[in-house]
C-alpha atoms as a PDB file:
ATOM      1  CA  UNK A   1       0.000   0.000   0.000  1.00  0.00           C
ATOM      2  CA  UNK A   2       1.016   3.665  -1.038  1.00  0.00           C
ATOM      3  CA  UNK A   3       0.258   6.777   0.447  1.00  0.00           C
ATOM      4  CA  UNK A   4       0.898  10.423  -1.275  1.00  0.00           C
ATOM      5  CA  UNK A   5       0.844  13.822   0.601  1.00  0.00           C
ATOM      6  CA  UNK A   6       1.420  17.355  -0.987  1.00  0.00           C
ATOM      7  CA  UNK A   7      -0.805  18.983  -2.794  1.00  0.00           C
ATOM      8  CA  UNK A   8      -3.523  18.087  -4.561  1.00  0.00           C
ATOM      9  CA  UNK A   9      -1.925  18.403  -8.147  1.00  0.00           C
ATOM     10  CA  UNK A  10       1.044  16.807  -6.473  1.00  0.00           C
ATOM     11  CA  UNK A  11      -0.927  14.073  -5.520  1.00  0.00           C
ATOM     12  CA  UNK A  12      -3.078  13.414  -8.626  1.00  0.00           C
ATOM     13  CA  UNK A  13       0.155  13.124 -10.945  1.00  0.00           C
ATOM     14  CA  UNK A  14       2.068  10.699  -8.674  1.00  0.00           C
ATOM     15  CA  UNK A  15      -1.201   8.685  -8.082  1.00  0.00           C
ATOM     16  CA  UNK A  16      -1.868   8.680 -12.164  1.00  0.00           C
ATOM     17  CA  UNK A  17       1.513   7.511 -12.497  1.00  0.00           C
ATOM     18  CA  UNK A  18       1.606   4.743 -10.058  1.00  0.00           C
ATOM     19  CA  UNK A  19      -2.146   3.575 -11.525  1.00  0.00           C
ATOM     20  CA  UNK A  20      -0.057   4.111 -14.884  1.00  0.00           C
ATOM     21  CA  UNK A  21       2.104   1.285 -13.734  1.00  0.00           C
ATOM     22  CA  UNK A  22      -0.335  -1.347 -12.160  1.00  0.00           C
ATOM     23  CA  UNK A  23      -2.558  -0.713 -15.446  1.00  0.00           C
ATOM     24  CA  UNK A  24      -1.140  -4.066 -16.766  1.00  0.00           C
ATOM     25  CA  UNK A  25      -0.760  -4.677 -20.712  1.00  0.00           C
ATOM     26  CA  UNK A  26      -1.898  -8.506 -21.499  1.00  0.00           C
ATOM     27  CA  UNK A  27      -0.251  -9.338 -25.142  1.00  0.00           C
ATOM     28  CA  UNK A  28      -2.055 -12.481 -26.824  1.00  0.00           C
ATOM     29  CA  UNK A  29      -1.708 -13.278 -30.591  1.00  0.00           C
ATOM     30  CA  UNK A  30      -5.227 -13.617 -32.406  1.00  0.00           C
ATOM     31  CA  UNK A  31      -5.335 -17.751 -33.262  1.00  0.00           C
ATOM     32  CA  UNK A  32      -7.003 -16.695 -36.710  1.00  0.00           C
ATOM     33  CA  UNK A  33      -4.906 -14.015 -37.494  1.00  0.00           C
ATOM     34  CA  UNK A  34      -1.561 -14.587 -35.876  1.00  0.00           C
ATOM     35  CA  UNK A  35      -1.908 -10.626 -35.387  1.00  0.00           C
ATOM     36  CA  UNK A  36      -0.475  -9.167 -31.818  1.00  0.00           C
ATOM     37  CA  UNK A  37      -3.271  -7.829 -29.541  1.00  0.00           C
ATOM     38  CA  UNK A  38      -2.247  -5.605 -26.816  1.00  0.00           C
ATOM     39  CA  UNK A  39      -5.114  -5.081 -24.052  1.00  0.00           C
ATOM     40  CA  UNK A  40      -4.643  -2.863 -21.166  1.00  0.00           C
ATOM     41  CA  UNK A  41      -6.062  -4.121 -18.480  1.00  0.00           C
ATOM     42  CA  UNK A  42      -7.897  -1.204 -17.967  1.00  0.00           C
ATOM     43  CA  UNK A  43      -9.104   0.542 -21.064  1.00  0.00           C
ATOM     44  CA  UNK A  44      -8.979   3.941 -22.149  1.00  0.00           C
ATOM     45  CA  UNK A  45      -9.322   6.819 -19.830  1.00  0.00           C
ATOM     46  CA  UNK A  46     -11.183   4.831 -17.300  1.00  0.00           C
ATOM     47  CA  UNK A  47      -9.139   5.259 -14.143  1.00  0.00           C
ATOM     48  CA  UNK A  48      -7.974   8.622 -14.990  1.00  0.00           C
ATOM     49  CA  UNK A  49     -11.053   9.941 -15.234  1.00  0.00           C
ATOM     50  CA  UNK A  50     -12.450   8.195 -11.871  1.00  0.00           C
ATOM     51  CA  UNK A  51      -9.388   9.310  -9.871  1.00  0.00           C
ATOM     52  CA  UNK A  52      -9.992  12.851 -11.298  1.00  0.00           C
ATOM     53  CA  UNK A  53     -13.720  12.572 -10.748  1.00  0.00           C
ATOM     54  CA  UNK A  54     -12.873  11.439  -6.995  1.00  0.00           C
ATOM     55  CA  UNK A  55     -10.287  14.303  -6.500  1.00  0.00           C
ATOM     56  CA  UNK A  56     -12.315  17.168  -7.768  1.00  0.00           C
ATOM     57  CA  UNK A  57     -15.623  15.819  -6.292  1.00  0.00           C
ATOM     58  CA  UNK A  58     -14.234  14.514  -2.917  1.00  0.00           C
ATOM     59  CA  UNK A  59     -16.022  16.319   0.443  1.00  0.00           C
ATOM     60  CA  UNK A  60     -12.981  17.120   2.237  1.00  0.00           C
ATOM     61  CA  UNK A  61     -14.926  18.131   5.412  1.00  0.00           C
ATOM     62  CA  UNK A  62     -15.217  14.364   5.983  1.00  0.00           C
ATOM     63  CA  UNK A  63     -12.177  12.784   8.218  1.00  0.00           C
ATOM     64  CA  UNK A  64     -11.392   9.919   5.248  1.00  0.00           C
ATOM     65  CA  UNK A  65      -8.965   9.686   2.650  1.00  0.00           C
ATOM     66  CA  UNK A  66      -9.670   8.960  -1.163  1.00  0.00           C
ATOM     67  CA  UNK A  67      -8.775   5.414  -1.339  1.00  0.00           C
ATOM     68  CA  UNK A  68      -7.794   3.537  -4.700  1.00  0.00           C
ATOM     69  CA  UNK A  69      -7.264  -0.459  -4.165  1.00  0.00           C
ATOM     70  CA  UNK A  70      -6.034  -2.589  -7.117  1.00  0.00           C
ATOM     71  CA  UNK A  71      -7.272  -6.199  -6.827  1.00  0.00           C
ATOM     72  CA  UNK A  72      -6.929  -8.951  -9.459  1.00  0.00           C
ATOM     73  CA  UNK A  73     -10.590  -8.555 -11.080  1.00  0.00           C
ATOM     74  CA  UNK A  74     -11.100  -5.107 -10.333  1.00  0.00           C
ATOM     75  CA  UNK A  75     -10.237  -1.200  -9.677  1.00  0.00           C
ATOM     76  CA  UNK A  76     -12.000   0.302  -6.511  1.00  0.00           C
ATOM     77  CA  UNK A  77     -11.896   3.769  -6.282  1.00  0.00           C
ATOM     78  CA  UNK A  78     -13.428   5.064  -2.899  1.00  0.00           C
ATOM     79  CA  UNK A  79     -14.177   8.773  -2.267  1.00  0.00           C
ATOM     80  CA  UNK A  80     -15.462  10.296   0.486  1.00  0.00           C
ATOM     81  CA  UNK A  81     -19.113  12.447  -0.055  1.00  0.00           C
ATOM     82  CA  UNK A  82     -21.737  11.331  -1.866  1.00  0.00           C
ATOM     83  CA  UNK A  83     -22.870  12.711  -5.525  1.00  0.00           C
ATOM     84  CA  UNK A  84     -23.523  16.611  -4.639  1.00  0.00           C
ATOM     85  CA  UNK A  85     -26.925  18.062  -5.774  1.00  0.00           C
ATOM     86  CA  UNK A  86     -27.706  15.792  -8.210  1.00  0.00           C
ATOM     87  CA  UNK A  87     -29.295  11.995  -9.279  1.00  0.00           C
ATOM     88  CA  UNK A  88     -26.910   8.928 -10.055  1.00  0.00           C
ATOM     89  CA  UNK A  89     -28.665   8.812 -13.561  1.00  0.00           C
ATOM     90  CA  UNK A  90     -27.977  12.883 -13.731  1.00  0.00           C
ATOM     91  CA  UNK A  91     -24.263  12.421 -13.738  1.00  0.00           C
ATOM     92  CA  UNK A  92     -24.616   9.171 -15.970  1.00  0.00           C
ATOM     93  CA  UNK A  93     -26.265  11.171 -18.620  1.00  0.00           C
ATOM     94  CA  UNK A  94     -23.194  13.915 -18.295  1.00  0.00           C
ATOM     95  CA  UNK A  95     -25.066  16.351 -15.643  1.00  0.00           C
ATOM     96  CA  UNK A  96     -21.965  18.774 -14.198  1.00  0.00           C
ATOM     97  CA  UNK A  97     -22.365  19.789 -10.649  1.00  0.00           C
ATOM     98  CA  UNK A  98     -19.471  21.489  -8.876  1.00  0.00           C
ATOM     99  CA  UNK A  99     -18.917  20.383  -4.965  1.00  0.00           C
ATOM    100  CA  UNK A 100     -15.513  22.169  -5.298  1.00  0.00           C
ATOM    101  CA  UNK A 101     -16.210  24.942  -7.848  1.00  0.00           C
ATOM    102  CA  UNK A 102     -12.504  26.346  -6.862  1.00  0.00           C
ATOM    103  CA  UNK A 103     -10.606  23.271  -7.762  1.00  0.00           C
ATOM    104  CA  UNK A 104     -12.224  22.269 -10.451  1.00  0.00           C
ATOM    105  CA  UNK A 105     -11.318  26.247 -12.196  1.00  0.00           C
ATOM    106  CA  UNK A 106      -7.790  25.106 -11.012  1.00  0.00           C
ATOM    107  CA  UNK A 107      -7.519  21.615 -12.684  1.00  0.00           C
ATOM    108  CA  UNK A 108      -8.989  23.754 -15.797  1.00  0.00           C
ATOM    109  CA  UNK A 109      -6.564  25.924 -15.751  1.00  0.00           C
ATOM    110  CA  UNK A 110      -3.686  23.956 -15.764  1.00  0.00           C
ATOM    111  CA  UNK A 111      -4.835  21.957 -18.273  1.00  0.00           C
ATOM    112  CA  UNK A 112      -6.028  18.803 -16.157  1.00  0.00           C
ATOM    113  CA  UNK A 113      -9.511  18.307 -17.176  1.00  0.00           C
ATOM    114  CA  UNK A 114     -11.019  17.463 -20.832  1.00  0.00           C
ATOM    115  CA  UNK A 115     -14.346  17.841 -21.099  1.00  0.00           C
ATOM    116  CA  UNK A 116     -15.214  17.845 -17.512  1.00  0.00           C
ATOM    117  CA  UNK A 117     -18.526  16.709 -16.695  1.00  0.00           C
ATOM    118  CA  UNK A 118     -18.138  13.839 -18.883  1.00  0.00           C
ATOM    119  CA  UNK A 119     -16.072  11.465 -16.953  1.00  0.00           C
ATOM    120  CA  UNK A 120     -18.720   9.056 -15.910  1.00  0.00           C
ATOM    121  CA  UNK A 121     -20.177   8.612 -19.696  1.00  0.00           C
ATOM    122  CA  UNK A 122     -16.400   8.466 -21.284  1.00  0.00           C
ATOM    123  CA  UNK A 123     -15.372   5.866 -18.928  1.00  0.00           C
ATOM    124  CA  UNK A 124     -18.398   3.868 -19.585  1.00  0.00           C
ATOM    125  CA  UNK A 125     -17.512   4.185 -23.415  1.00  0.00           C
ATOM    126  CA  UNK A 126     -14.076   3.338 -22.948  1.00  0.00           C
ATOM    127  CA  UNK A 127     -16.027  -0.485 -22.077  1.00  0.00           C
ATOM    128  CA  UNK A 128     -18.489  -0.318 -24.770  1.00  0.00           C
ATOM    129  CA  UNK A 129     -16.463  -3.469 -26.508  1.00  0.00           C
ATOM    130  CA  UNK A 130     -16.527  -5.737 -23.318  1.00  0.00           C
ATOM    131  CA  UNK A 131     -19.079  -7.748 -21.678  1.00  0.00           C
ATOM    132  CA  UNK A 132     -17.866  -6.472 -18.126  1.00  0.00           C
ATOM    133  CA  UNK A 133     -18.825  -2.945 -16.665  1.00  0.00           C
ATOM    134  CA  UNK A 134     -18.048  -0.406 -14.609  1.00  0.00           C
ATOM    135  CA  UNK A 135     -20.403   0.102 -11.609  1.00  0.00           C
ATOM    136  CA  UNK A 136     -21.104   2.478  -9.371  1.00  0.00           C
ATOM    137  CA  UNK A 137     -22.607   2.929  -5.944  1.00  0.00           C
ATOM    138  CA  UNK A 138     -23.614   5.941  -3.995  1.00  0.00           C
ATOM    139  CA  UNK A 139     -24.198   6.398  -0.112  1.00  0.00           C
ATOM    140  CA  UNK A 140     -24.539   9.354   1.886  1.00  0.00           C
ATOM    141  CA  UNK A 141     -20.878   9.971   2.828  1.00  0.00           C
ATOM    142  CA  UNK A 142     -19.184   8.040   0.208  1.00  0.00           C
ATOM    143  CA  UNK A 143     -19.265   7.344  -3.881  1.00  0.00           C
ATOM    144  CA  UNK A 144     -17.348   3.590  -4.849  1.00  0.00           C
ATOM    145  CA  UNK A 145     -16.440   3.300  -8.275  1.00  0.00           C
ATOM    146  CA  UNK A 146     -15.715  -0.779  -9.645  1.00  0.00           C
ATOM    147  CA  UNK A 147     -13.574  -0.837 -12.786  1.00  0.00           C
ATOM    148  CA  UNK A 148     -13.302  -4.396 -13.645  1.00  0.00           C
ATOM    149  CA  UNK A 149     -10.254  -5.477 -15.316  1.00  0.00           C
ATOM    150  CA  UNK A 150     -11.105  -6.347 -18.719  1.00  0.00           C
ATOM    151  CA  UNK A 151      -8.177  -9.239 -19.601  1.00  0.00           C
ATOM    152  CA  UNK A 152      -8.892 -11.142 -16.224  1.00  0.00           C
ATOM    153  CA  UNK A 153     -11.157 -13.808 -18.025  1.00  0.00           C
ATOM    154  CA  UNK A 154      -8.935 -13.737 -21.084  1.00  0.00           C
ATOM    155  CA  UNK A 155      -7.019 -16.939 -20.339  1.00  0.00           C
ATOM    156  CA  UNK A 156     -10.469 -18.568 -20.940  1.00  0.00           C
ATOM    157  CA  UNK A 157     -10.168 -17.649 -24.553  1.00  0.00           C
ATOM    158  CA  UNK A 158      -9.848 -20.914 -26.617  1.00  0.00           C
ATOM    159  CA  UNK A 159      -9.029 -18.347 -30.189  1.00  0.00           C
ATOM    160  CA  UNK A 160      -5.431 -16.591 -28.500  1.00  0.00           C
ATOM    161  CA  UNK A 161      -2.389 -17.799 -28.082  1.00  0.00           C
ATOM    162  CA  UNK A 162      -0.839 -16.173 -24.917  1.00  0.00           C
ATOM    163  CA  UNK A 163       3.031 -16.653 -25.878  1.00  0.00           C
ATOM    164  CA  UNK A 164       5.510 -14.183 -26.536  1.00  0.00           C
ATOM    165  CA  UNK A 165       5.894 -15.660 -30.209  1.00  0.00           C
ATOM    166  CA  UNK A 166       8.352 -13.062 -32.342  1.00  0.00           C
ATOM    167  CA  UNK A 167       7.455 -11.510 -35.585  1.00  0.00           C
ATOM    168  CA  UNK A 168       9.351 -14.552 -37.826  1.00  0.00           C
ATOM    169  CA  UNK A 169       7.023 -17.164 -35.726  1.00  0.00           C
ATOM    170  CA  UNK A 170       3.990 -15.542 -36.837  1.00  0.00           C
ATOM    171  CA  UNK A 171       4.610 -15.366 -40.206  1.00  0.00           C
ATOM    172  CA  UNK A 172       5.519 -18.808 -40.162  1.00  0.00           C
ATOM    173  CA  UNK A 173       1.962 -19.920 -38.367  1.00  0.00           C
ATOM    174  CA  UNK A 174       0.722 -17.656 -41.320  1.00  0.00           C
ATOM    175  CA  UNK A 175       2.286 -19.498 -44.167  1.00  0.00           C
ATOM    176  CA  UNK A 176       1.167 -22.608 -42.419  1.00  0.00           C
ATOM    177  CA  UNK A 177      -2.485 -21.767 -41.896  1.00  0.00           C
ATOM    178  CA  UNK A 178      -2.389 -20.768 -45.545  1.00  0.00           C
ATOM    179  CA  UNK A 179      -0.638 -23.280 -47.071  1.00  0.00           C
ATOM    180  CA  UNK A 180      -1.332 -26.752 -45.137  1.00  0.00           C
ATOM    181  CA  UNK A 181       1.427 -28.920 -46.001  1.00  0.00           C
ATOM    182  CA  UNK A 182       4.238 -26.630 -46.826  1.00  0.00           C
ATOM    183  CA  UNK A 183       7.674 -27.504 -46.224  1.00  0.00           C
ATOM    184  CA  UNK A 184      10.582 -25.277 -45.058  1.00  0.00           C
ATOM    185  CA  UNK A 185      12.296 -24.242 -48.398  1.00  0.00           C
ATOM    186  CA  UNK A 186       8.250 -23.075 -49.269  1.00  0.00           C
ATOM    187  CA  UNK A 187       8.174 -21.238 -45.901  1.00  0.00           C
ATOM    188  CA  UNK A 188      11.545 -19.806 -46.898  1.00  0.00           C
ATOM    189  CA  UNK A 189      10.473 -18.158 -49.900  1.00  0.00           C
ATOM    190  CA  UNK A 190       7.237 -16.805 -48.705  1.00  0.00           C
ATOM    191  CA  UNK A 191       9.326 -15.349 -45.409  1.00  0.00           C
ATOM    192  CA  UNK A 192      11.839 -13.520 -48.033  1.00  0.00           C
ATOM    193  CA  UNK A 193       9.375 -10.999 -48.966  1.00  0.00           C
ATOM    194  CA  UNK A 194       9.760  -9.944 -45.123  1.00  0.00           C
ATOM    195  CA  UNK A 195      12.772 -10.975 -43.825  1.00  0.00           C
ATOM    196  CA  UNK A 196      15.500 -11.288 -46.838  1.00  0.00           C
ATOM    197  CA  UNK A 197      17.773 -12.639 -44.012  1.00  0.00           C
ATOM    198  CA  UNK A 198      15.787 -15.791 -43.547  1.00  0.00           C
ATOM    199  CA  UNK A 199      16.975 -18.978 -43.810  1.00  0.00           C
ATOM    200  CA  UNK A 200      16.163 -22.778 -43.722  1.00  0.00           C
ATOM    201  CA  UNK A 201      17.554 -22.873 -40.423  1.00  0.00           C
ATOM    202  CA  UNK A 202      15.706 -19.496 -38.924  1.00  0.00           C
ATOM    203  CA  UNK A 203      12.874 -21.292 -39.608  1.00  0.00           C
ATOM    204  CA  UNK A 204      13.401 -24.612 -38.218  1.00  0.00           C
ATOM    205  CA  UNK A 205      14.739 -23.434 -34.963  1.00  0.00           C
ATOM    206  CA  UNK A 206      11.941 -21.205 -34.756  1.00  0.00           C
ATOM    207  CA  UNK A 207       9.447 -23.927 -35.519  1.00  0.00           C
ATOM    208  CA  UNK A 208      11.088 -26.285 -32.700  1.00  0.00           C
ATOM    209  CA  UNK A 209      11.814 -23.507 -30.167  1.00  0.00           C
ATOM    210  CA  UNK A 210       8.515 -21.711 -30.394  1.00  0.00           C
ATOM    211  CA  UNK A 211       5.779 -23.253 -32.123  1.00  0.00           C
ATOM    212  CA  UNK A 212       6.062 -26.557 -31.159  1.00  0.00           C
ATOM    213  CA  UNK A 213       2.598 -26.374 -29.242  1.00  0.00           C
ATOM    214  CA  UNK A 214       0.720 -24.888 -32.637  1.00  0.00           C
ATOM    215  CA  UNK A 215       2.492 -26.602 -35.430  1.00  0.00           C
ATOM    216  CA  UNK A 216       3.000 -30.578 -36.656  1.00  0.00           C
ATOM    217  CA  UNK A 217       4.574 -32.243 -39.296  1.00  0.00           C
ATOM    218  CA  UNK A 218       3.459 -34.841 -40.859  1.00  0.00           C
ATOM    219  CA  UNK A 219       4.872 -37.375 -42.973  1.00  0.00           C
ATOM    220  CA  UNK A 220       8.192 -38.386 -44.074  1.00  0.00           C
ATOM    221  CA  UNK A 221      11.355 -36.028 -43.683  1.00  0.00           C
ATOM    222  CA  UNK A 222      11.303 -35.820 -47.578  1.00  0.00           C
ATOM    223  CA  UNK A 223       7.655 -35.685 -48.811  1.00  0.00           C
ATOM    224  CA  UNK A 224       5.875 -34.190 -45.503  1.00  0.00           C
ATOM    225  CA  UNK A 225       4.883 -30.780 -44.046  1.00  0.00           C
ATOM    226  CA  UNK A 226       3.853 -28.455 -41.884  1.00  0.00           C
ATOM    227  CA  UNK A 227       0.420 -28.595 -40.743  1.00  0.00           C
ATOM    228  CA  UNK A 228      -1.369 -26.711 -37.345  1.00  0.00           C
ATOM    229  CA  UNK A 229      -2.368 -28.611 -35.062  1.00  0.00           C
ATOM    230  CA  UNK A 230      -5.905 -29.000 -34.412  1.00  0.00           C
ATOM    231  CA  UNK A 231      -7.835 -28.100 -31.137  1.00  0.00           C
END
């Protein structure tokens, strides 16, 4: 657990930063494709926009501290006061109210806030491609914020392949889906066009040190290929 004092700008930078770095980037490799996906495990502006919202909306009269807790599954961003002078389905639909009028001019000033006002709906659009959702919950004192963490059911995906498998692996998994049955001087010529330095043995080093879980060969050493495997 980290704690940050100074000021508030201070605070928001080093805390953006540090959610910067437990924002985790899953890589898998599309199994129809063989293209790279990169997936942050928290997408778009999501928690910047919920720690801002939390910073600039916090009631500071109450004797708590803003509270941001990474867990496996989920983001939980806990502020103390509740939603000021307006409806949970107000600030859904983009309502502004100002708790702290002041430090919200500040943040504007400085050039901290985008489009303030519109945190809740932009963070709720930064999920519109994912079957999990933020949620949020109001009480009296407090307003919780749940961002779940959008690659932490993506092992469960039977279509990715979550190696590290360099660029000259891919291409061979390509030239294999596409040509079922090619052999290595055939994988060699279709590599050149991207790699002039391949060779025979580039690729079969490749095939046995990386790709031995997605690719087969079948038949003898002189008439047989390359095939992927089935699963």
């Amino acid at each position: 657990m980290r704690s940050f004092s100074g000021s508030l700008v201070t605070i928001l930078k080093n805390v953006e930063e540090q959610a910067e770095r437990l924002n985790d980037l899953k890589v898998v490799i599309d199994g129809n494709t063989f293209k790279r996906i990169d997936t942050k495990s928290y997408p778009g502006v999501a928690i910047r926009e919920m720690v801002m919202n939390a910073v600039c909306h916090a009631d500071y009269f109450i004797r708590s501290n803003i509270k941001i807790e990474f867990f496996p599954d989920k983001v939980k961003i806990t502020s103390p006061g509740g939603i000021f002078d307006a409806s949970l389905d107000d600030i859904m639909n983009g309502v502004q109210t100002y708790r702290n009028p002041r430090l919200v001019h500040i943040f504007d000033k400085l050039g901290m806030i985008e489009n303030f006002g519109t945190g809740i709906p932009r963070t709720m659009y930064s999920y519109k491609d994912y079957d999990v959702k933020p949620e949020f919950k109001v009480t009296d004192n407090f307003f919780i914020v749940t961002l779940p963490n959008v690659n932490y059911l993506g092992d469960q995906i039977n279509d990715q392949i979550n190696d590290q498998i360099n660029d000259i692996g891919l291409e061979i998994l390509k030239a294999i889906k596409q040509h079922p049955g090619i052999k290595v001087p055939e994988i060699v010529n279709i590599l050149y066009e991207v790699d002039p330095s391949i060779t025979a043995d580039k690729v079969r080093n490749s095939i046995k040190r990386n790709l031995t879980k997605y690719v087969e060969h079948k038949g003898s050493n002189k008439t047989g290929g390359y095939y992927l495997i089935k699963k």
